[in-house]
C-alpha atoms as a PDB file:
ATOM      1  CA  UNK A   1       0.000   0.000   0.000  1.00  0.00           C
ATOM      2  CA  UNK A   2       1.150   3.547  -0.619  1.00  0.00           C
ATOM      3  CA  UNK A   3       2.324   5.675   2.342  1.00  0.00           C
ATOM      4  CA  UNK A   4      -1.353   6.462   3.661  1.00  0.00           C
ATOM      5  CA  UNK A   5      -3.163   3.170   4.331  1.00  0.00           C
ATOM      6  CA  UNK A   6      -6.177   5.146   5.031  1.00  0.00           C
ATOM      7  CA  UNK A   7      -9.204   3.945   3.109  1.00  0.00           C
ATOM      8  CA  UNK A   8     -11.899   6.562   2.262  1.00  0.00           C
ATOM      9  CA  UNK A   9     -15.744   4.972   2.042  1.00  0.00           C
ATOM     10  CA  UNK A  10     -18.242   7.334   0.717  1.00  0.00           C
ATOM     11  CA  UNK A  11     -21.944   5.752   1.205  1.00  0.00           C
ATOM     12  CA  UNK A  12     -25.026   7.391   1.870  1.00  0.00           C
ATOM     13  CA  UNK A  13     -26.449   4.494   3.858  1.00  0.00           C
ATOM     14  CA  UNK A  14     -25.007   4.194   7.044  1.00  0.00           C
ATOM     15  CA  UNK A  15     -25.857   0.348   7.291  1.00  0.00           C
ATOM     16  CA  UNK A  16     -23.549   0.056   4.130  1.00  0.00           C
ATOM     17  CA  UNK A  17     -20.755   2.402   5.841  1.00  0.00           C
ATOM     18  CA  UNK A  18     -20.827   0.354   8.682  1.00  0.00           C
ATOM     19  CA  UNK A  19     -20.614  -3.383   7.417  1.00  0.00           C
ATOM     20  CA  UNK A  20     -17.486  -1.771   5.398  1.00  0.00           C
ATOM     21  CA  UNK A  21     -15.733   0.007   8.092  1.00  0.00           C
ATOM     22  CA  UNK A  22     -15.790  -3.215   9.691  1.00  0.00           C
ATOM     23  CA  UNK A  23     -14.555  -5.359   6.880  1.00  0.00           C
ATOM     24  CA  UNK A  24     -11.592  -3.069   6.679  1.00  0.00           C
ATOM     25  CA  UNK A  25     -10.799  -2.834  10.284  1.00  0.00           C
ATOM     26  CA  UNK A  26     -10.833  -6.434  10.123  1.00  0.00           C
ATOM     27  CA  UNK A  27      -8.439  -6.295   7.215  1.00  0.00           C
ATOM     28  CA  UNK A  28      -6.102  -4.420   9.202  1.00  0.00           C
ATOM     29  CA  UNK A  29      -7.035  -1.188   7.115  1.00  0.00           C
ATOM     30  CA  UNK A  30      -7.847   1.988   8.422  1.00  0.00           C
ATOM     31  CA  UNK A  31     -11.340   3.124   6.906  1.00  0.00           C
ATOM     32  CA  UNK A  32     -12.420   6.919   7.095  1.00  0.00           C
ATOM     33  CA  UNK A  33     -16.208   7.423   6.821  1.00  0.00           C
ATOM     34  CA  UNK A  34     -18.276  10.347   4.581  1.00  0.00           C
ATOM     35  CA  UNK A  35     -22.036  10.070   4.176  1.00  0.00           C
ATOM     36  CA  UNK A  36     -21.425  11.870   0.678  1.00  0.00           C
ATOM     37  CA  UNK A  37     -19.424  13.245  -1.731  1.00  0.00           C
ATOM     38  CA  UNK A  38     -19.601  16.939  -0.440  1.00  0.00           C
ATOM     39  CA  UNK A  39     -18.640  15.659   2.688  1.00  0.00           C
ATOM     40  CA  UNK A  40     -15.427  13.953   1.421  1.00  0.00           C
ATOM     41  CA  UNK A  41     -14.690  17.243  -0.600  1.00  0.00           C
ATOM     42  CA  UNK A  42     -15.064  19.329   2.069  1.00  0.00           C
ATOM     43  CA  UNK A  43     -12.725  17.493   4.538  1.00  0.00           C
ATOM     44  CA  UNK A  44      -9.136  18.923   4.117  1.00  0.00           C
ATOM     45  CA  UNK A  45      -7.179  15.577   5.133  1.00  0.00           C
ATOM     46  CA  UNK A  46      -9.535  13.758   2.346  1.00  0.00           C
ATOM     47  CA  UNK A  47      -6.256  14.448  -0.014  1.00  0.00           C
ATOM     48  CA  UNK A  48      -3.739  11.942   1.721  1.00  0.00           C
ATOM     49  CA  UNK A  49      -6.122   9.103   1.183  1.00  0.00           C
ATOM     50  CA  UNK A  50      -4.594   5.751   0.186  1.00  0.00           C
ATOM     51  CA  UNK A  51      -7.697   5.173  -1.966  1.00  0.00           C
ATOM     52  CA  UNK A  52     -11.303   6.105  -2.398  1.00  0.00           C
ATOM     53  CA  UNK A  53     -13.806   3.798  -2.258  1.00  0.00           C
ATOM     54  CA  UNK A  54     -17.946   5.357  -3.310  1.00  0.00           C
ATOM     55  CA  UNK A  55     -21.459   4.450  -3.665  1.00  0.00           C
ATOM     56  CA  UNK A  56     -22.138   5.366  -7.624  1.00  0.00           C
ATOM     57  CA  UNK A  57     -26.449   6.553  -6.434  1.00  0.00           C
ATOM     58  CA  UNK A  58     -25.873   8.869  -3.690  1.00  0.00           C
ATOM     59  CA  UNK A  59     -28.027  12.006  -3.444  1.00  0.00           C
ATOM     60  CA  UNK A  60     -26.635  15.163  -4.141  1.00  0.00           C
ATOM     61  CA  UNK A  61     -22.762  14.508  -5.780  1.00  0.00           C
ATOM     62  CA  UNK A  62     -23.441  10.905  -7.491  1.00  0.00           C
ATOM     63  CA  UNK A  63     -20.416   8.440  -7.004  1.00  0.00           C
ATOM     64  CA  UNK A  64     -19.226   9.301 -10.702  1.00  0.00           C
ATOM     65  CA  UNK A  65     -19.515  12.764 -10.714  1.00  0.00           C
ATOM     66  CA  UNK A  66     -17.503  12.277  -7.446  1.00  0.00           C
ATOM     67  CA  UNK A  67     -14.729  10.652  -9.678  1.00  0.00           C
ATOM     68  CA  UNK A  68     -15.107  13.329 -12.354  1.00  0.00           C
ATOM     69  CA  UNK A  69     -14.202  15.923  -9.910  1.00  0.00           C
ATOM     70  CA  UNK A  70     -11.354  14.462  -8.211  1.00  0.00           C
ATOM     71  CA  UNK A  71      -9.693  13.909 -11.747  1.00  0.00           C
ATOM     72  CA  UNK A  72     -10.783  17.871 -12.501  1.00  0.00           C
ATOM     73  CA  UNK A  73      -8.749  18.562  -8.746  1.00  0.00           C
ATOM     74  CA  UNK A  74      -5.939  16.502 -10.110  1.00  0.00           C
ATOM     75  CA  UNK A  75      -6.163  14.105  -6.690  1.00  0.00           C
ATOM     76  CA  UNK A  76      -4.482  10.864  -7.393  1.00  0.00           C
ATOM     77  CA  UNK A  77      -6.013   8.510  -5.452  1.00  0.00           C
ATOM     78  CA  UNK A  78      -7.488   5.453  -7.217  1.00  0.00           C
ATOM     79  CA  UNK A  79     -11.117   5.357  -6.730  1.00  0.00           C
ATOM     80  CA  UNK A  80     -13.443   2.238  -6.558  1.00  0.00           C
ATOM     81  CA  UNK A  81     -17.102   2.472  -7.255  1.00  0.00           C
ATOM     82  CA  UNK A  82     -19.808   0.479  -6.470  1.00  0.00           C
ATOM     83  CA  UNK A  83     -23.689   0.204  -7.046  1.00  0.00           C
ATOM     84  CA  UNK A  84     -26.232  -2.381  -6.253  1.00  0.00           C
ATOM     85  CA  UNK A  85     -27.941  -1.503 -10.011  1.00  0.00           C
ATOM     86  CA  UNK A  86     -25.258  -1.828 -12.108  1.00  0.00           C
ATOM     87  CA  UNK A  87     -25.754  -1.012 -16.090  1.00  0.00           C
ATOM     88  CA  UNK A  88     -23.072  -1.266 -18.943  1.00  0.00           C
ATOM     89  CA  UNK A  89     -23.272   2.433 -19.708  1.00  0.00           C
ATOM     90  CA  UNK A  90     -22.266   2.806 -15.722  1.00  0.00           C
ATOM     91  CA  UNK A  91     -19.655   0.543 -15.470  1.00  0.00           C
ATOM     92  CA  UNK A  92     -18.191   2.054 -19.084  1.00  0.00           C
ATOM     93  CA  UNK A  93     -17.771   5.712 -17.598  1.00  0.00           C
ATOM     94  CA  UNK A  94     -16.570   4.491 -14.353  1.00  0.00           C
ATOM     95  CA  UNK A  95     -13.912   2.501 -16.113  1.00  0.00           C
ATOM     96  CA  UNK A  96     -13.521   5.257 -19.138  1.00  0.00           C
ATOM     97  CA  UNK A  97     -12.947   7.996 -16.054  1.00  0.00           C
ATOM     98  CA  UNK A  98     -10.149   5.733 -14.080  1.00  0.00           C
ATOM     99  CA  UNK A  99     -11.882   3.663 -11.823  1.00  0.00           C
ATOM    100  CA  UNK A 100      -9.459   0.837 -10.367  1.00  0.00           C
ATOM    101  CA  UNK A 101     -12.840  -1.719 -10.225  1.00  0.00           C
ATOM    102  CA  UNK A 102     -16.378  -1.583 -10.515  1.00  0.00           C
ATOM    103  CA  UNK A 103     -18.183  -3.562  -8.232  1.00  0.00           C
ATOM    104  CA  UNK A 104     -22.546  -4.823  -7.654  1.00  0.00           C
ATOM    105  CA  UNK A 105     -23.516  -4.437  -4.237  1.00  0.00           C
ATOM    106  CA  UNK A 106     -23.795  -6.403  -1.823  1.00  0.00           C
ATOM    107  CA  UNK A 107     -20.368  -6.498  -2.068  1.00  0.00           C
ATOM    108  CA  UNK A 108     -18.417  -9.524  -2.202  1.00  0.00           C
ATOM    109  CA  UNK A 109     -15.782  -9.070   0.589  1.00  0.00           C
ATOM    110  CA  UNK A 110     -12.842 -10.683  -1.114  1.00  0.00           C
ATOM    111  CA  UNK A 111     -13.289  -9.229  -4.322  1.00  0.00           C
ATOM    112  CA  UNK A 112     -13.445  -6.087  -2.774  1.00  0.00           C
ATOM    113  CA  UNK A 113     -10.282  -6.344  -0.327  1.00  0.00           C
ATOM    114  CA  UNK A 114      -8.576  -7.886  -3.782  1.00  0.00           C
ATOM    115  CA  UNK A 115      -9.472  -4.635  -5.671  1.00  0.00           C
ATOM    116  CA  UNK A 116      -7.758  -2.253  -2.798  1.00  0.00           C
ATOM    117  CA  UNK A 117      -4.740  -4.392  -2.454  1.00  0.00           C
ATOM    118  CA  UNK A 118      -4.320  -3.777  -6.467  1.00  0.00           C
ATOM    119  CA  UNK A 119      -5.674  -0.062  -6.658  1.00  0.00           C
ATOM    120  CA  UNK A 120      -3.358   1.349  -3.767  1.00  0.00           C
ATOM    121  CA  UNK A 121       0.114  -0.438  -4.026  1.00  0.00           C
END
């Protein structure tokens, strides 16, 4: 992992914030928490983030306008996005706008921990 092992989960549900934050804990990651993408944006320590990992239907800042914007602030991190209604035209702009995985909720725990592991070395 890069110098920050800090794992950023953006997710307006809290129930799907929670099972995460303890799948990473339990991964020996350190997750930090945002109930949406203002909220990340706002946070001035959101920069040294390891990696990035968001909910793609979110009210307010969807999860891939999220990733827009952090490739218009030039922030390096490699973001992950997930959704539990995944279409072809979704998973095309996530991947056409950087996105280290795509993933369909509920999340397969594995699958997930094997995309960070390859998104933030």
């Amino acid at each position: 992992m890069r110098t920050s092992s800090i794992i950023a989960i953006v997710d307006d549900d809290p129930g799907v914030r929670g099972s995460l934050d303890s799948l990473m804990r339990s991964a020996g990651i350190t997750p930090r928490c945002f109930a949406s993408a203002e909220e990340l944006l706002g946070d001035p320590a959101a920069a040294g983030l390891c990696c990035i990992l968001a909910d793609i239907h979110m009210p307010g800042m969807t999860g891939l306008a999220l990733q827009a914007e952090l490739v218009r602030r030039g922030w390096p991190q490699p973001m992950i996005l997930m959704t539990a209604h995944p279409t072809d035209a979704a998973r095309q702009q996530a991947m056409a706008g950087g996105a280290a995985a795509f993933l369909t909720k509920p999340i397969d725990p594995d699958a997930l921990l094997e995309a960070i592991a390859s998104a933030a070395m």
